[in-house]
Protein backbone atom coordinates (compact mmCIF):
# COMPACT_ATOMS: atom_id res chain seq x y z
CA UNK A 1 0.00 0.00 0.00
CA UNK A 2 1.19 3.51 -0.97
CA UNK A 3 0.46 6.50 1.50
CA UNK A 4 -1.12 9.56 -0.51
CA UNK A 5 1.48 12.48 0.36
CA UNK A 6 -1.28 15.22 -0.39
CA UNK A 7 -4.61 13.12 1.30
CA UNK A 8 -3.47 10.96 4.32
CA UNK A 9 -5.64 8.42 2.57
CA UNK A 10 -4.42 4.65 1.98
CA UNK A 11 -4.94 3.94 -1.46
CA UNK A 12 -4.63 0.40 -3.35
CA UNK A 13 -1.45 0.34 -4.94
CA UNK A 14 -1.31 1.05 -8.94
CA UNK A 15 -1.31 -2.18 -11.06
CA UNK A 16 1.72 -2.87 -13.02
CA UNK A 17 1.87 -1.18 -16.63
CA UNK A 18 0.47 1.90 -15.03
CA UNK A 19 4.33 2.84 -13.25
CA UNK A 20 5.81 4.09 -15.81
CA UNK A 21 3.10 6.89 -16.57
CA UNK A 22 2.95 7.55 -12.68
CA UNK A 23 6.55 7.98 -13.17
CA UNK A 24 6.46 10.72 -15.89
CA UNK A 25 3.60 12.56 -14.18
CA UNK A 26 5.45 13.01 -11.16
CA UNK A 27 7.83 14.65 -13.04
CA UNK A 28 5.45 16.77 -13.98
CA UNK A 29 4.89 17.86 -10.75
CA UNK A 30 2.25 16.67 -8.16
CA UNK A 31 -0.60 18.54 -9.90
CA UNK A 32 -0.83 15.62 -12.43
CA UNK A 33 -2.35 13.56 -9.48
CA UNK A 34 -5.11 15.58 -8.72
CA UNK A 35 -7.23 12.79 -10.13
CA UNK A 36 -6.17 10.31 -7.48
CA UNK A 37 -6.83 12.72 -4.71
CA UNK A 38 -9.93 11.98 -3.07
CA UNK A 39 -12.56 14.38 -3.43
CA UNK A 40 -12.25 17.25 -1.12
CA UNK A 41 -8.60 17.33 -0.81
CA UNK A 42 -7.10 20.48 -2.00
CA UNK A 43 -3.76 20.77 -3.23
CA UNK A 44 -1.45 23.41 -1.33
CA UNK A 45 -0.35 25.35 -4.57
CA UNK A 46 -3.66 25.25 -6.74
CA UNK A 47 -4.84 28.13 -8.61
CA UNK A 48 -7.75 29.69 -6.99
CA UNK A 49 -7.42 28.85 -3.63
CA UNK A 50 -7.34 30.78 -0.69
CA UNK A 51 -3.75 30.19 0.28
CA UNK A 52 -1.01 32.58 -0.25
CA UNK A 53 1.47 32.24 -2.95
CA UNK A 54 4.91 33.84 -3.01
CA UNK A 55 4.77 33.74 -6.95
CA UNK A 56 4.73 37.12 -9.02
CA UNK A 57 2.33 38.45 -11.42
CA UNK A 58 4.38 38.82 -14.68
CA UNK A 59 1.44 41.24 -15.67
CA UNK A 60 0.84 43.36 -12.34
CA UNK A 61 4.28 43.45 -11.19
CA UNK A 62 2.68 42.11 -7.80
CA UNK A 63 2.51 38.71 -6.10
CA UNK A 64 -0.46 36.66 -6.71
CA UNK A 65 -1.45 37.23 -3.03
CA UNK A 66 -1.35 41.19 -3.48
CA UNK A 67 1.18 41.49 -0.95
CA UNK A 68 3.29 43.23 -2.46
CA UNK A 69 3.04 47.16 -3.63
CA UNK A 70 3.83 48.16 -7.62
CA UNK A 71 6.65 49.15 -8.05
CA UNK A 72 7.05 52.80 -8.50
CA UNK A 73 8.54 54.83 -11.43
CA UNK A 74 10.89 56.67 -11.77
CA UNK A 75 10.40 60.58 -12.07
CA UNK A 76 10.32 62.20 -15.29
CA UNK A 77 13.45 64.64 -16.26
CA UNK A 78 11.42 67.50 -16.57
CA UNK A 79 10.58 67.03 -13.04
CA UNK A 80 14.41 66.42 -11.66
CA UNK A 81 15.92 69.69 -13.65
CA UNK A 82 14.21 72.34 -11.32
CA UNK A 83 16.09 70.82 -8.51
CA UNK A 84 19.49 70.46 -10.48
CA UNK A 85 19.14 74.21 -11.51
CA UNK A 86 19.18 74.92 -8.29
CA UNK A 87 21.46 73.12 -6.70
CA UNK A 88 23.93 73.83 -9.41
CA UNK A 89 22.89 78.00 -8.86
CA UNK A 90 23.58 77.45 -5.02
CA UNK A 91 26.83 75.76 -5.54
CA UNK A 92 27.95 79.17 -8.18
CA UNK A 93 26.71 81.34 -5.28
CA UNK A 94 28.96 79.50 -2.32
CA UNK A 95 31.71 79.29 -4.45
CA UNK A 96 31.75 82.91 -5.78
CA UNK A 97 30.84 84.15 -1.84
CA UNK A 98 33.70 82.17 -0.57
CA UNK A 99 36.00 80.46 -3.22
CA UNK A 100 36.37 82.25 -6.21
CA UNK A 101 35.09 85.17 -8.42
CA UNK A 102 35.18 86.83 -11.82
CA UNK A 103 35.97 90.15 -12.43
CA UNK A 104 36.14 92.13 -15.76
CA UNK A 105 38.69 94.88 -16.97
CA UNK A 106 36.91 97.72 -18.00
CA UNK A 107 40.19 100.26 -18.11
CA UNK A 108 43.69 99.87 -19.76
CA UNK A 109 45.23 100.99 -16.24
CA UNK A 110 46.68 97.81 -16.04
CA UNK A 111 48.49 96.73 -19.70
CA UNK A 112 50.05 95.19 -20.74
CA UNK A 113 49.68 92.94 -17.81
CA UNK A 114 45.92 93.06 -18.05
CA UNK A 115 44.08 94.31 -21.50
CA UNK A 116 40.65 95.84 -21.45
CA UNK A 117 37.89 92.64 -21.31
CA UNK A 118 40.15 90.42 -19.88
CA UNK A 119 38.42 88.39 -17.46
CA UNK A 120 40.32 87.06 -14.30
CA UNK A 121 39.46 84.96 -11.70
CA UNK A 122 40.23 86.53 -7.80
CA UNK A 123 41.33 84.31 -4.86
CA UNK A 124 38.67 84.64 -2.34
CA UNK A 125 39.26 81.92 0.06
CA UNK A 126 42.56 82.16 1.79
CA UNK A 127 42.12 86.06 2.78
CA UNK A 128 39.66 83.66 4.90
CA UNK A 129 42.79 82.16 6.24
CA UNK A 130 44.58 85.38 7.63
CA UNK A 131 46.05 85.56 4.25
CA UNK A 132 47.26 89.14 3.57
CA UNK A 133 48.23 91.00 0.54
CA UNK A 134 51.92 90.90 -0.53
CA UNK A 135 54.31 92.88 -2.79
CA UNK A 136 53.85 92.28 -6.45
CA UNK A 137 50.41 90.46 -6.50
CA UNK A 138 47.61 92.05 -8.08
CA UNK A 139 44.81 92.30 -6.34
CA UNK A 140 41.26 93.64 -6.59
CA UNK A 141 39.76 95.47 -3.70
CA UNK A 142 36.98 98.03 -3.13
CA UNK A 143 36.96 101.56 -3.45
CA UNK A 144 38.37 103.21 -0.53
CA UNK A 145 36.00 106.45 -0.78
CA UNK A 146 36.42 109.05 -3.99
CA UNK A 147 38.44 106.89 -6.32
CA UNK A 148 35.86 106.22 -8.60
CA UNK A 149 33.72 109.28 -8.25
CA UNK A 150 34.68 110.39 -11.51
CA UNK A 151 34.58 107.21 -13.43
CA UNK A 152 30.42 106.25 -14.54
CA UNK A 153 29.03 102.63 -13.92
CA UNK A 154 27.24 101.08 -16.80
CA UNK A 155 23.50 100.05 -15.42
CA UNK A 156 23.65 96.50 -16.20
CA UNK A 157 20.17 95.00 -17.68
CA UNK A 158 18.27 92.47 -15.02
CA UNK A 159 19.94 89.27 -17.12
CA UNK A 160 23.15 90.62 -16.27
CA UNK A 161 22.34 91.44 -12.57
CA UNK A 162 21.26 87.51 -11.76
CA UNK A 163 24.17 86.23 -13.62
CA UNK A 164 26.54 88.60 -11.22
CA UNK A 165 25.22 87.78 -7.99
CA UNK A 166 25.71 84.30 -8.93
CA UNK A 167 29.13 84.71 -9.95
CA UNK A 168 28.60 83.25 -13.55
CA UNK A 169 29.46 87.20 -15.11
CA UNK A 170 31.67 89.59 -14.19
CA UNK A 171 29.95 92.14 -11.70
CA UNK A 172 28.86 95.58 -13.36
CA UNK A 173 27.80 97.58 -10.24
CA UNK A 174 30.36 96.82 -7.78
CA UNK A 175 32.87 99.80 -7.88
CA UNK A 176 36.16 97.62 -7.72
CA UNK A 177 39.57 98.55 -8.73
CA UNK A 178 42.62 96.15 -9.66
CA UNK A 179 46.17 97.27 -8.98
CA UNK A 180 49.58 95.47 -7.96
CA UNK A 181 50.59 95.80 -4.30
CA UNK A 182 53.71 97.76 -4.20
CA UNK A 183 54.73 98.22 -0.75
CA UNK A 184 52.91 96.57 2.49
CA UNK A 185 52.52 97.70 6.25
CA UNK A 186 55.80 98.92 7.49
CA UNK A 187 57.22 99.75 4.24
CA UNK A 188 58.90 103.08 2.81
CA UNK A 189 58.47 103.55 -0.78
CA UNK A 190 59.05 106.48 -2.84
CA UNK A 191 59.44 107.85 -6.70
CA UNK A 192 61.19 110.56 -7.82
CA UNK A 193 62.14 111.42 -11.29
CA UNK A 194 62.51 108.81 -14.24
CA UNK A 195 62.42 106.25 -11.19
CA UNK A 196 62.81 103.81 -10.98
CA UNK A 197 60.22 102.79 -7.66
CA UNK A 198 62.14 101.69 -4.44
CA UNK A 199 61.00 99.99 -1.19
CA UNK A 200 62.52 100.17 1.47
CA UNK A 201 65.45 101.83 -0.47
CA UNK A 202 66.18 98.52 -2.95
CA UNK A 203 65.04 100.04 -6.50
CA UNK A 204 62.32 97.62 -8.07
CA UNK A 205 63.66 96.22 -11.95
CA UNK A 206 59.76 96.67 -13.31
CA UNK A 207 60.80 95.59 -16.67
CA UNK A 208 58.97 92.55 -16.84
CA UNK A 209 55.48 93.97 -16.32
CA UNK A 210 55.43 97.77 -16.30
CA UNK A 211 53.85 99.01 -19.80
CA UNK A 212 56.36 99.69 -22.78
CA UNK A 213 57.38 103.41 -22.70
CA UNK A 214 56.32 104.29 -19.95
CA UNK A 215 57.99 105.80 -17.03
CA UNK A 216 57.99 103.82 -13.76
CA UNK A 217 57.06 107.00 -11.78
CA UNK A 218 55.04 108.31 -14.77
CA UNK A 219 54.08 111.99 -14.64
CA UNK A 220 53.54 112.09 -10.69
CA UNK A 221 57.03 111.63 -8.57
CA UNK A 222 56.09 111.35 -4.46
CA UNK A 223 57.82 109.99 -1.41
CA UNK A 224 59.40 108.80 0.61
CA UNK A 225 56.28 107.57 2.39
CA UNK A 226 55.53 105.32 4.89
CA UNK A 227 52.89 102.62 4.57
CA UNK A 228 51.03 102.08 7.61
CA UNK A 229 50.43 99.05 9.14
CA UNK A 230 47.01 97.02 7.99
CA UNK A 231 46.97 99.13 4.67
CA UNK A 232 49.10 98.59 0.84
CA UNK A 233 50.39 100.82 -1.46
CA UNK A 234 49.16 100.09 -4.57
CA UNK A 235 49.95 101.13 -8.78
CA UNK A 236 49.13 100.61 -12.06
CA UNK A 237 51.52 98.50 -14.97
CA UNK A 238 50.27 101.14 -16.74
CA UNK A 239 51.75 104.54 -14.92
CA UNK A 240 50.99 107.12 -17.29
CA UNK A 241 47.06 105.42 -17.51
CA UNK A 242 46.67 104.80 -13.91
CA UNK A 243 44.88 106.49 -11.17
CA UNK A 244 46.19 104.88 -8.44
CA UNK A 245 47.48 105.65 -5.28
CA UNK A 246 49.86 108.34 -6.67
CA UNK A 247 46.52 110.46 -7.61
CA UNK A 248 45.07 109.81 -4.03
CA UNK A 249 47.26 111.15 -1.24
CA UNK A 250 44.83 114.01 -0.33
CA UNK A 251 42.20 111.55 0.92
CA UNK A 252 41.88 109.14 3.84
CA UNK A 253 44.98 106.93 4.02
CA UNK A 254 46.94 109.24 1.98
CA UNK A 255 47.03 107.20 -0.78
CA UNK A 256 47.10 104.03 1.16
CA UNK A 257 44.40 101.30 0.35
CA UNK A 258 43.34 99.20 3.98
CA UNK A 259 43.64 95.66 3.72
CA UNK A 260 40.05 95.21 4.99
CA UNK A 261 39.18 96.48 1.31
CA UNK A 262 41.14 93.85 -0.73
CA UNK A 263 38.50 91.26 -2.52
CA UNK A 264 41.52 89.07 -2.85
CA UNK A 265 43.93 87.96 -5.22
CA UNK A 266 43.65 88.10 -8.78
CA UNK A 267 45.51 84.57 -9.66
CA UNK A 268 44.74 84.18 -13.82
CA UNK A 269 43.45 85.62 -16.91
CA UNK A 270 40.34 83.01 -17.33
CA UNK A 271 39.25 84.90 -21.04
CA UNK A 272 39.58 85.02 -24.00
CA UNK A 273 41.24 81.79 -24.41
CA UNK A 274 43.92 83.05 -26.15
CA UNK A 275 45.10 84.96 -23.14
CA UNK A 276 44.97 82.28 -20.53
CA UNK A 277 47.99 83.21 -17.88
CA UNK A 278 49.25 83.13 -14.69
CA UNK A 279 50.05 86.60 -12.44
CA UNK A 280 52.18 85.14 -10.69
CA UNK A 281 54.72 88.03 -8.61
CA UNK A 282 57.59 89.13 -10.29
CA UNK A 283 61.31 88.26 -8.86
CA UNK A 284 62.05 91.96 -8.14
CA UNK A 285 60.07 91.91 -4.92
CA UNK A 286 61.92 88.61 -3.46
CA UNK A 287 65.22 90.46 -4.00
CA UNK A 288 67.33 90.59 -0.90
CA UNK A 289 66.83 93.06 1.48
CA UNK A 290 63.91 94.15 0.76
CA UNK A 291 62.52 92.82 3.57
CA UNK A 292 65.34 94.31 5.78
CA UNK A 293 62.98 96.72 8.25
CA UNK A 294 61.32 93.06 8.81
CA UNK A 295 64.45 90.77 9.26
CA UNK A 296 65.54 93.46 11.54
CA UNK A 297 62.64 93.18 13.91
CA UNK A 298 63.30 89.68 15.28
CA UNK A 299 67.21 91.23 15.96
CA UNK A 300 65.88 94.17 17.62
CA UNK A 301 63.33 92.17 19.86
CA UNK A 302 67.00 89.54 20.56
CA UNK A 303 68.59 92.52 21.88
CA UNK A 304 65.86 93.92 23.96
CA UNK A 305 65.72 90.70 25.41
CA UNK A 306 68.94 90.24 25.94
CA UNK A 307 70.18 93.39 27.81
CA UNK A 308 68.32 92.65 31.49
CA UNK A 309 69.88 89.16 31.21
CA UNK A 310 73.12 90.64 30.75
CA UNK A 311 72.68 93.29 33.59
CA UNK A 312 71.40 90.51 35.98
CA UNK A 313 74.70 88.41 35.52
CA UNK A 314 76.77 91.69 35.37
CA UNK A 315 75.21 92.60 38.68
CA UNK A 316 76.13 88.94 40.59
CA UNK A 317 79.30 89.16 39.31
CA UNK A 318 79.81 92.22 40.61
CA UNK A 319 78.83 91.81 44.36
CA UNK A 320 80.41 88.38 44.20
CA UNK A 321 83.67 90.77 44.38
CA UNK A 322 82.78 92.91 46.85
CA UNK A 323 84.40 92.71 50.08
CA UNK A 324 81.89 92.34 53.28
């Protein structure tokens, strides 16, 4: 006797010439003996029944039970690009507020360093840092107060104005001037004649960047003067096209721009293509001893230092010998 796996049910066993097709429908699968099962029996995985299956609807995308949810789409481009617009306009605005921004040349103050429409791109991150300016960069920095008085600001259209807060165009409103840094806190620097410029009595060699032709004093001599500390002297490539701080020693600073003013760095001419450059600082400002009122100071603080040590041991010496 055989013992029905589905039924519980003792049934006669299956007379011989009827194995072999028992045989192939069990490799069919059990359904095949659905006609052996008694009546009432009901097979675990039949269609229609009330059990759960963990099968999945090739149609619905959902298990034959329902148990599980659709599957949901994914969201139409259209819908995505609002939110990459704007992510991608935040990231322009961090990086101009705190990284880096462009700035156009609207003068020829600066050639042949800089031409008029060159665009460069200004440092704006390590002044962040405690970075201050030093000799020979250019740099662009506000106007200190009656620079630009004369000089009329284009009213850019509302296009423009988006595109400049941003930092994808050039600002048109800001009044900002770009100059080189010729002297620093501390310094002396002064002009007289044909020049050439000196600082801190070493002459400058301005061959490399000062305009062809021109004069490195140009047509205003001054000097000696001394740059206080926290502000920069500052001066066009182009001296005879250049109203820089030659032209501004009757206001506030004398002349002097204060560091608090300085944008940054200008670090590269970005466009046209054709003019893609470095500024780096030219080799006449890390000439030796040009820093000598600064290498001086560490000496002068030695000897200050020094002297009461000197007078203390002096002193024990002294009334060691003294008889008592």
């Amino acid at each position: 006797m055989a013992v029905g796996a589905r039924s519980g049910t003792e049934e006669p066993e299956e007379p011989a010439g009827r194995g072999e097709q028992s045989a192939a429908s069990s490799v069919h699968g059990s359904r095949s003996q659905s006609q052996s099962e008694p009546q009432g029996s009901v097979p675990l995985d039949k269609p229609g029944t009330s059990g759960t299956s963990d099968t999945l609807d090739p149609a619905s995308g959902e298990e034959a039970g329902g148990s599980m949810k659709k599957a949901k789409k994914p969201r139409a481009f259209w819908k995505e690009l609002p939110i990459l617009i704007g992510i991608a306009l935040l990231l322009a605005l961090l990086i101009k507020t705190f990284l880096v921004q462009a700035f156009s040349i609207p003068s020829d103050s600066m050639q042949d360093t800089l031409q008029r429409g060159d665009r460069v791109l200004v440092d704006k991150l390590t002044p962040w840092f405690g970075s201050k300016p030093q000799r020979g960069e250019v740099v662009v920095f506000h106007d200190p107060g009656g620079w630009l008085n004369e000089t009329p600001t284009p009213e850019p259209n509302p296009v423009q104005k988006v595109l400049s807060f941003i930092g994808l165009m050039p600002s048109a409103e800001e009044k900002d001037l770009i100059k080189r840094v010729i002297a620093v806190g501390g310094d002396t620097v002064e002009c007289h004649g044909s020049g050439p410029v000196k600082v801190n009595g070493k002459a400058l060699k301005e061959d490399s960047y000062i305009f062809p032709g021109a004069t490195p004093c140009g047509d205003r001599a001054f000097g000696p003067i001394h740059v206080p500390k926290g502000r920069i002297w500052v001066m066009g490539d182009h001296r005879d096209d250049s109203l820089d701080s030659r032209y501004h020693q009757n206001l506030k600073g004398n002349g002097t721009v204060s560091e608090d003013e300085v944008v940054g760095r200008a670090f590269t001419i970005a466009w046209p293509i054709n003019r893609w450059a470095t500024l780096p600082v030219p080799d006449t400002f890390d000439q030796p001893g040009i820093n000598k009122a600064m290498a001086a100071a560490p000496a002068a603080l030695g000897l200050a230092g020094a002297v009461p040590i000197v007078m203390w041991r002096r002193r024990r010496l002294t009334a060691g010998r003294n008889p008592r």
